[in-house]
N, C-alpha and C. Protein backbone atom coordinates (compact mmCIF):
# COMPACT_ATOMS: atom_id res chain seq x y z
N UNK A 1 -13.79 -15.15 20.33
CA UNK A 1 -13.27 -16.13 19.39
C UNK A 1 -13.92 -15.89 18.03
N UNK A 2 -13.26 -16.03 17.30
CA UNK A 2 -13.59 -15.93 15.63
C UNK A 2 -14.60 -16.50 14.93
N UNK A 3 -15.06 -16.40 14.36
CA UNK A 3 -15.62 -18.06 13.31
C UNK A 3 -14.46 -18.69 13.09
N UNK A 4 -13.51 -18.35 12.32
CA UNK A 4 -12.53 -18.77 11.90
C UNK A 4 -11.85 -19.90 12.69
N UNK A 5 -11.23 -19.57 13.83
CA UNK A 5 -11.01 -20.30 15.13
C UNK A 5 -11.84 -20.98 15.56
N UNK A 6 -13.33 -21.03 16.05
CA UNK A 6 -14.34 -21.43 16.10
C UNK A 6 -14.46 -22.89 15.59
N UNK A 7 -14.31 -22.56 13.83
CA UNK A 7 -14.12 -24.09 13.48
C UNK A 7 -13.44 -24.43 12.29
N UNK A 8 -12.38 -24.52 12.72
CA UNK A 8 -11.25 -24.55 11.91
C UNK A 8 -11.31 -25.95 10.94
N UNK A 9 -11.99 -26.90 11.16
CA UNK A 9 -12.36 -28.31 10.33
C UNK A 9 -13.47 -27.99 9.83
N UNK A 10 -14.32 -27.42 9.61
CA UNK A 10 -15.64 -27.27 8.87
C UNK A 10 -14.92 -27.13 7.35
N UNK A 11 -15.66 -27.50 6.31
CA UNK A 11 -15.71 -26.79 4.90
C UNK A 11 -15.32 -25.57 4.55
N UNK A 12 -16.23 -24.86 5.02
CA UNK A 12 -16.56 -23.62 4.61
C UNK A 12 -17.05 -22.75 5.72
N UNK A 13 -16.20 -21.90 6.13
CA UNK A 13 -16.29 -20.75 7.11
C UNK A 13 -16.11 -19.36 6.24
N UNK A 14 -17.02 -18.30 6.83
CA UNK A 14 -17.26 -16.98 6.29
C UNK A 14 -16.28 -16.17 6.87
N UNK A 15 -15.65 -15.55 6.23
CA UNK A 15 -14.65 -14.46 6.64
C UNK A 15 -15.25 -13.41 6.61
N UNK A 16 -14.78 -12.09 7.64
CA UNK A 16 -15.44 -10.55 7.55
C UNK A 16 -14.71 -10.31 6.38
N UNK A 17 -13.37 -10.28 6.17
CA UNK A 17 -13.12 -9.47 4.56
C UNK A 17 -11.72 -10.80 4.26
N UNK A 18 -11.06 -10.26 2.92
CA UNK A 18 -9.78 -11.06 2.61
C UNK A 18 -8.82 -10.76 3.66
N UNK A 19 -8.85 -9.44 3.91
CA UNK A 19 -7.79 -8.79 5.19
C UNK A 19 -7.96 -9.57 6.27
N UNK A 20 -8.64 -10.41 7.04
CA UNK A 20 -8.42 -10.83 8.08
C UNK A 20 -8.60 -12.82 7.72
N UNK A 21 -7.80 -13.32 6.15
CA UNK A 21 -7.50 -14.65 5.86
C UNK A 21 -6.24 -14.61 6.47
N UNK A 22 -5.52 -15.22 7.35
CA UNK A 22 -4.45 -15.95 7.66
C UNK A 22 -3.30 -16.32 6.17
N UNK A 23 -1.96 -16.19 6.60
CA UNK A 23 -1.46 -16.78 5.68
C UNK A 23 -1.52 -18.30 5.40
N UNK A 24 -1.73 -18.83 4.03
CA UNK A 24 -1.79 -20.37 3.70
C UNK A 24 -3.36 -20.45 3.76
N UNK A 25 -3.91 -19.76 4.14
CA UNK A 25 -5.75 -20.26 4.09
C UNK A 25 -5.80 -20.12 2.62
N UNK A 26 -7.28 -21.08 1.70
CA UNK A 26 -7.29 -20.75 0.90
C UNK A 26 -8.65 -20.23 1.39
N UNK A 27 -9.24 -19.88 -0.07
CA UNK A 27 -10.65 -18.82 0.24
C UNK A 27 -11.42 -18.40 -1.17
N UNK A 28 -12.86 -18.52 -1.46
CA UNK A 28 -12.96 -18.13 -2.59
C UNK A 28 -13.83 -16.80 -2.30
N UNK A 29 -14.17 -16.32 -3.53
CA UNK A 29 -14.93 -14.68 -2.79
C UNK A 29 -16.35 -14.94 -3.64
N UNK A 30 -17.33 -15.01 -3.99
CA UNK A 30 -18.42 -14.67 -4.09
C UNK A 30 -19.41 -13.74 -4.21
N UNK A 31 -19.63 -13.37 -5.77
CA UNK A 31 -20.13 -12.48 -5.97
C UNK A 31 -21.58 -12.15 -5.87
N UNK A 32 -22.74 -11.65 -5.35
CA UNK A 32 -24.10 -12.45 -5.41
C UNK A 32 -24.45 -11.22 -6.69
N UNK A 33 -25.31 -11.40 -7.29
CA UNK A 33 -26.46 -10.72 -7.69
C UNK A 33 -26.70 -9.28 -7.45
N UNK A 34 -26.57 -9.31 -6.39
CA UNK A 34 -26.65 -7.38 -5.41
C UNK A 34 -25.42 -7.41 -5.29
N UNK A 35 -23.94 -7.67 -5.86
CA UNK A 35 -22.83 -7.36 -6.11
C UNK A 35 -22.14 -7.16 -4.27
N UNK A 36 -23.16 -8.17 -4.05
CA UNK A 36 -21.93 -8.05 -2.54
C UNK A 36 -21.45 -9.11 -2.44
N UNK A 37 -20.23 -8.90 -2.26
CA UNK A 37 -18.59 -9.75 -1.96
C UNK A 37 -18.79 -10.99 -0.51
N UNK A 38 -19.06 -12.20 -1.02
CA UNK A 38 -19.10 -12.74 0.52
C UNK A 38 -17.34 -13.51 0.47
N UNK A 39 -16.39 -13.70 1.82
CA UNK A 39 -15.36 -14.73 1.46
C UNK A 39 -15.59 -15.63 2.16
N UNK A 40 -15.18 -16.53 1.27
CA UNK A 40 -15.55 -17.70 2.60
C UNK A 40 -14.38 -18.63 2.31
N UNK A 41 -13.87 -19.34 3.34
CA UNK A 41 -12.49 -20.06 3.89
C UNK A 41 -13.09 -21.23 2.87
N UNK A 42 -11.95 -21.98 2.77
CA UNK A 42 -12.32 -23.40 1.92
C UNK A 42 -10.83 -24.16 2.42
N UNK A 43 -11.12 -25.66 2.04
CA UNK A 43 -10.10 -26.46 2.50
C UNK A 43 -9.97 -27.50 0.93
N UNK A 44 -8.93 -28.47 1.33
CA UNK A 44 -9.02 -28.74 0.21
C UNK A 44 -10.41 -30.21 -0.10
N UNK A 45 -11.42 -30.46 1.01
CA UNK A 45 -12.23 -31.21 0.98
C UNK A 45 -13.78 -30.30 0.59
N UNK A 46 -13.79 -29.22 0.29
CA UNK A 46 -14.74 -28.09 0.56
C UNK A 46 -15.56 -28.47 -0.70
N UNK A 47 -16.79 -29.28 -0.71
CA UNK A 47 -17.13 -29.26 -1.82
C UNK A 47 -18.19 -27.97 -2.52
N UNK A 48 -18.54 -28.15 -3.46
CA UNK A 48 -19.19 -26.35 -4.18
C UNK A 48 -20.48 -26.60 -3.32
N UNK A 49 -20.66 -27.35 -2.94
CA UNK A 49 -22.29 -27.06 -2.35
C UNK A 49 -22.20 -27.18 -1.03
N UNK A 50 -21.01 -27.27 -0.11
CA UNK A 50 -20.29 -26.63 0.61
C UNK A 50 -20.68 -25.47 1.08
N UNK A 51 -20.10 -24.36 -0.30
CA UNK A 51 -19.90 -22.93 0.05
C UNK A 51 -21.30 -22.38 -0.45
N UNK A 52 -22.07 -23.37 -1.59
CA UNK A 52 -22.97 -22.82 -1.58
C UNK A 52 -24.07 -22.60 -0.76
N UNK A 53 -24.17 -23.66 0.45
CA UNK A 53 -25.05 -23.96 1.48
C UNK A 53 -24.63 -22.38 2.68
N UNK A 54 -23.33 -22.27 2.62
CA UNK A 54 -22.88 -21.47 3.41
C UNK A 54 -23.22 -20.10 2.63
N UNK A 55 -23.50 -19.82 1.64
CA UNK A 55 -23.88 -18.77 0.72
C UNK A 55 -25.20 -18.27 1.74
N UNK A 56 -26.35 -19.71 0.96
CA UNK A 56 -27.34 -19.50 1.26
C UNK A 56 -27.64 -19.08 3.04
N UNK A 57 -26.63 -19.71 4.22
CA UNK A 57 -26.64 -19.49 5.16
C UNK A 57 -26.83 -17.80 5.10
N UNK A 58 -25.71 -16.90 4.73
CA UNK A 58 -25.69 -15.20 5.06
C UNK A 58 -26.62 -14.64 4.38
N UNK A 59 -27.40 -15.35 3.17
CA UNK A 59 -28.24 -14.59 2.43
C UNK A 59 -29.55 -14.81 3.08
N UNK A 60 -30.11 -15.78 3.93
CA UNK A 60 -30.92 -16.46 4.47
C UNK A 60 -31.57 -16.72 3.43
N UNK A 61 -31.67 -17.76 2.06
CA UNK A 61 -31.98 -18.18 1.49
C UNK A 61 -31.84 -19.82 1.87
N UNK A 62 -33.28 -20.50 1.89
CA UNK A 62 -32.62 -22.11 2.68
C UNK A 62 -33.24 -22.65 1.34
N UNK A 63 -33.70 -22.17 0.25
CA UNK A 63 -34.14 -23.39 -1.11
C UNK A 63 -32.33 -23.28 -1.76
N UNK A 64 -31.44 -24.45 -1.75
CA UNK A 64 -30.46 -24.56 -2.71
C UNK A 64 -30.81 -24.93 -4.02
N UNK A 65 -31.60 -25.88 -4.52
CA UNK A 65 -32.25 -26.15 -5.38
C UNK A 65 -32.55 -24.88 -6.70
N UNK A 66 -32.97 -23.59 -6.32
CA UNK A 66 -33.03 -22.90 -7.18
C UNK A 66 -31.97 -21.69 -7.37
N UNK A 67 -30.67 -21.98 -6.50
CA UNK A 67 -29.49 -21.46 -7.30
C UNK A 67 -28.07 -22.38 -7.12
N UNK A 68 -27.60 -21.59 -7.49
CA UNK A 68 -25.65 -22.13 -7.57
C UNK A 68 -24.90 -21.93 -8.07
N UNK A 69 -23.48 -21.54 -7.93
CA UNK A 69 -22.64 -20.95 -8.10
C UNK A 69 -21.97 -21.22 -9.80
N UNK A 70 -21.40 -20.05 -10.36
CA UNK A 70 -20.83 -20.24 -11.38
C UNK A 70 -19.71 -19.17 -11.47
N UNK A 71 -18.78 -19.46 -12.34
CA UNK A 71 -17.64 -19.83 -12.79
C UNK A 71 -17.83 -18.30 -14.30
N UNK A 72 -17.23 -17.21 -13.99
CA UNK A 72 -17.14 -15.77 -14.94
C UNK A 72 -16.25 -15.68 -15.55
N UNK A 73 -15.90 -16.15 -16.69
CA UNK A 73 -14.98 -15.95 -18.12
C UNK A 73 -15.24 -15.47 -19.15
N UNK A 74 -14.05 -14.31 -19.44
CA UNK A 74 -14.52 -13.38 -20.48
C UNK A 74 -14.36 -14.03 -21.67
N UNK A 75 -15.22 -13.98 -22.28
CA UNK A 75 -15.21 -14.08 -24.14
C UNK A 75 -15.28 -12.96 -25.31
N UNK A 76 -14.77 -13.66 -26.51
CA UNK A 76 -14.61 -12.56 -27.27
C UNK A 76 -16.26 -11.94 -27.63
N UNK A 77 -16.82 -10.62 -28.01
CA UNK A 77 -18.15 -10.34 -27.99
C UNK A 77 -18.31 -9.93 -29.34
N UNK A 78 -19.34 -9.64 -29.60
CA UNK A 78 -19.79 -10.00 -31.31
C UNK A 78 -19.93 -8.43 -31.26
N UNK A 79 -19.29 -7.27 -31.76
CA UNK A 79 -19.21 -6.30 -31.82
C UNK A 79 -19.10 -5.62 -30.25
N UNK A 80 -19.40 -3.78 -30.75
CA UNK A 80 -19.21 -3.29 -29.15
C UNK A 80 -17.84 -3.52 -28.82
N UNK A 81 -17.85 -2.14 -27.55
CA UNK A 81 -16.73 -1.92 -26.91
C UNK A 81 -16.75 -2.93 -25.37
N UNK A 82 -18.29 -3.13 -25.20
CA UNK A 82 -18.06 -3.73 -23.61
C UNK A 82 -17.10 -5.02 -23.70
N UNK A 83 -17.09 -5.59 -22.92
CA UNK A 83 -16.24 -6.89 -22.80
C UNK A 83 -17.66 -8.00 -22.56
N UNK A 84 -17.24 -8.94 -23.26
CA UNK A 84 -18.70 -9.97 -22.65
C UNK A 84 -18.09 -10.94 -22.20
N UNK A 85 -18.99 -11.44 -21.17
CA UNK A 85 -18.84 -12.50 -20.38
C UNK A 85 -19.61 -13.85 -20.35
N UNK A 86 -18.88 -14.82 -20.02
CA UNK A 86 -19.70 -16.25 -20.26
C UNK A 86 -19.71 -16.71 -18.64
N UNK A 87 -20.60 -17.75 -18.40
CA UNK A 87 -21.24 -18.11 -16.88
C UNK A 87 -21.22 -19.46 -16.82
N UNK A 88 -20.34 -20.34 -15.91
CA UNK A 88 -19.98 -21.50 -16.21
C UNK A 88 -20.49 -22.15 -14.86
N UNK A 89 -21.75 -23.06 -14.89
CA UNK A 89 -22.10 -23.08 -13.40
C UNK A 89 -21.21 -24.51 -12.75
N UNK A 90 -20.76 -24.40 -11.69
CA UNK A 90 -20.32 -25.80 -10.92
C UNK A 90 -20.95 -26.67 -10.40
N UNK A 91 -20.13 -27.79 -10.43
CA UNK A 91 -21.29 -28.90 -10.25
C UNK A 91 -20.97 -29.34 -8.42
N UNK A 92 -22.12 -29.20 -8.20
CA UNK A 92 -22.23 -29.28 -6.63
C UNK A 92 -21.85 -30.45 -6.02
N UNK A 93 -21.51 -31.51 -6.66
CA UNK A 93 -20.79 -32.65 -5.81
C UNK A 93 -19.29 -32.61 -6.38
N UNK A 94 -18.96 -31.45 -7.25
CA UNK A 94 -17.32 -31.78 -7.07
C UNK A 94 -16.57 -30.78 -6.04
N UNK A 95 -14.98 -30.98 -5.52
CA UNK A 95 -14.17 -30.27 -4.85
C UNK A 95 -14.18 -28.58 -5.42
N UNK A 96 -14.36 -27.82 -4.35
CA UNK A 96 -13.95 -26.40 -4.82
C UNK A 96 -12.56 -26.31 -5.38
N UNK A 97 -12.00 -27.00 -5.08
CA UNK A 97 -10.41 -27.13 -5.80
C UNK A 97 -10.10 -27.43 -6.90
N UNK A 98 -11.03 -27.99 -7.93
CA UNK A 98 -11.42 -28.79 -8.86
C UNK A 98 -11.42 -27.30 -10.05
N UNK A 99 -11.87 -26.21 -9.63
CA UNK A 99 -12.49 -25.03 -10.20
C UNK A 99 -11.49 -23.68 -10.04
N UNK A 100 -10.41 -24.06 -9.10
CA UNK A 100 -9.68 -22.79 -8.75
C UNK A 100 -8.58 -22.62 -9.94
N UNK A 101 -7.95 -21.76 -10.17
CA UNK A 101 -7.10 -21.61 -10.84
C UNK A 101 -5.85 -22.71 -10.50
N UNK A 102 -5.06 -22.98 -12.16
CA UNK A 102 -3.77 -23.77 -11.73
C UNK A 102 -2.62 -23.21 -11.19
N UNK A 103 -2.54 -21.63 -11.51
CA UNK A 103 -1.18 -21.11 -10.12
C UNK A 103 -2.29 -19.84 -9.62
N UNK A 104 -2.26 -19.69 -8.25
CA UNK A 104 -2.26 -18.29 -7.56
C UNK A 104 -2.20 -17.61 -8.76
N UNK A 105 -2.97 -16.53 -8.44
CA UNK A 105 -3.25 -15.16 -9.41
C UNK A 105 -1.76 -14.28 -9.28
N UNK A 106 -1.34 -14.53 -8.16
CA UNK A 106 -0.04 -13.31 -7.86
C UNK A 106 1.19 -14.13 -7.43
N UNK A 107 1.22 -15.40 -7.37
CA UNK A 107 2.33 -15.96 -7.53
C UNK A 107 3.90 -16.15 -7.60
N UNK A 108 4.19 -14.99 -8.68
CA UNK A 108 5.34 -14.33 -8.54
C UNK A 108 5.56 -13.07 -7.56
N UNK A 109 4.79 -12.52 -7.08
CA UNK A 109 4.96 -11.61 -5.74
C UNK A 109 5.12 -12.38 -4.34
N UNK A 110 4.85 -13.70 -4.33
CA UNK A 110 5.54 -14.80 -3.06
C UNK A 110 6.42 -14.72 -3.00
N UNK A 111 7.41 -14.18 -1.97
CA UNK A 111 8.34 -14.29 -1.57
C UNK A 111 8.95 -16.05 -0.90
């Protein structure tokens, strides 16, 4: 049995990759620091400290207190070719839903 299956009412369940989300699940992906990709399932009650608790679960990090999740939007950069980026942290007692985009990224490829 899955995690997934396992516990299908929890918050926040960890997926092995996007390839094995179900259709209609939602899911956010998570970038850490050491640039590894965690996904984790979300519902629409999933609050950010939620997924962040579940973060800290795979990282085995148990202080929440000294991190939490934020929010990567590019801005315009004061010279230079790189692209710069701004870091928008979430606030841990609101809905992960609160923070997702207003349509699907790919939207028009729904059939």
């Amino acid at each position: 049995m899955s995690s997934l299956e396992k516990y299908p009412s929890s918050p926040a369940v960890v997926s092995p990759s996007v390839h094995s989300i179900r259709p209609g699940q939602t899911y956010v992906t998570v970038q850490t620091l050491t640039k590894e990709n965690l996904v984790i399932v979300v519902n629409q009650k999933t609050k950010v400290h939620d997924v962040l608790w579940k973060c800290g679960e795979i990282l085995e990090i148990t202080e929440d207190k000294l991190f939490g999740l934020a929010v990567r939007q590019p801005t315009e950069g004061i010279g230079g070719d790189q692209p710069r980026h701004e870091y928008f942290f979430l606030d841990p007692a609101q809905k992960i839903v609160k923070y997702a985009p207003k349509q699907p990224r790919f939207s028009q490829w729904v059939s």
